[in-house]
Protein backbone atom coordinates (compact mmCIF):
# COMPACT_ATOMS: atom_id res chain seq x y z
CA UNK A 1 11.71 28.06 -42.90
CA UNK A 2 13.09 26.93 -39.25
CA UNK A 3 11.49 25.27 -36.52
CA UNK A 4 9.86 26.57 -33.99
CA UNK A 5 11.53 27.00 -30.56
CA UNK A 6 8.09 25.19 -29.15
CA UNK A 7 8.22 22.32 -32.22
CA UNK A 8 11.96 21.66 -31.16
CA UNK A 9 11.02 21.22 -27.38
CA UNK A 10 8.51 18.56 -28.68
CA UNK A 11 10.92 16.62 -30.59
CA UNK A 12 13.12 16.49 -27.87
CA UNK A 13 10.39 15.74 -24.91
CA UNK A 14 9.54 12.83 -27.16
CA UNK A 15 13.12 11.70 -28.06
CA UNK A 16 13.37 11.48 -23.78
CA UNK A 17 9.85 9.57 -23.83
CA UNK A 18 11.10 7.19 -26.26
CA UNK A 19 13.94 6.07 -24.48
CA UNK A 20 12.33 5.82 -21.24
CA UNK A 21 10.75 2.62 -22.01
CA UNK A 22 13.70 0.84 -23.36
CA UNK A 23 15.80 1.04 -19.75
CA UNK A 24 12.56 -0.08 -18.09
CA UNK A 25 12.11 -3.03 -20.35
CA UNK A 26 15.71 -3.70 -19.91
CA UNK A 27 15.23 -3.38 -16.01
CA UNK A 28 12.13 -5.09 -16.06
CA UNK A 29 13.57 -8.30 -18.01
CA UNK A 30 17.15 -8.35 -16.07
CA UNK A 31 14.38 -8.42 -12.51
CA UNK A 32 12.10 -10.94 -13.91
CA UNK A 33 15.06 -13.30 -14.94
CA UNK A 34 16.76 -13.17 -11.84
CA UNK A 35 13.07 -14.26 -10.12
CA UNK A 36 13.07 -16.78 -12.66
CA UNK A 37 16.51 -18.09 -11.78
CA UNK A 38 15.86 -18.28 -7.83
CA UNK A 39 12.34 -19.72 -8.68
CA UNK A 40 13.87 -22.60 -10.77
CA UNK A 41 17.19 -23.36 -8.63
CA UNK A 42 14.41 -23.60 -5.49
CA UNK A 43 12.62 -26.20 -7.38
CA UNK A 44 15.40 -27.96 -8.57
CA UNK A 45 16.59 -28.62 -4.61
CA UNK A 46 13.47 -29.84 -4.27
CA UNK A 47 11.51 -31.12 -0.81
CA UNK A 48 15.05 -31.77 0.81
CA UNK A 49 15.57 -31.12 5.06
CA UNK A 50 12.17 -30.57 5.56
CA UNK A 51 11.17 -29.60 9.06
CA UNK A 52 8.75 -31.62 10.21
């Protein structure tokens, strides 16, 4: 008894769903930690040459 040609097209749809979220996360982490990184080298400077 074989698959259906509609059952195999939903195993692979989801397969490609799955993945999706794993480059976004990826993405998403590799953005927020260079934020991060400018946001904490800012505040390590500090209030230094400060225009009145």
């Amino acid at each position: 008894m074989s698959a259906s040609p509609d059952h195999k097209e939903a195993v692979r749809l989801s397969r490609a769903y799955r993945r999706m979220p794993v480059g976004i996360i990826i993405l998403g982490s590799l953005l927020l930690s260079g934020v991060a990184s400018t946001a904490s080298t800012t505040w390590s400077f500090g209030p230094i040459h400060l225009i009145p």
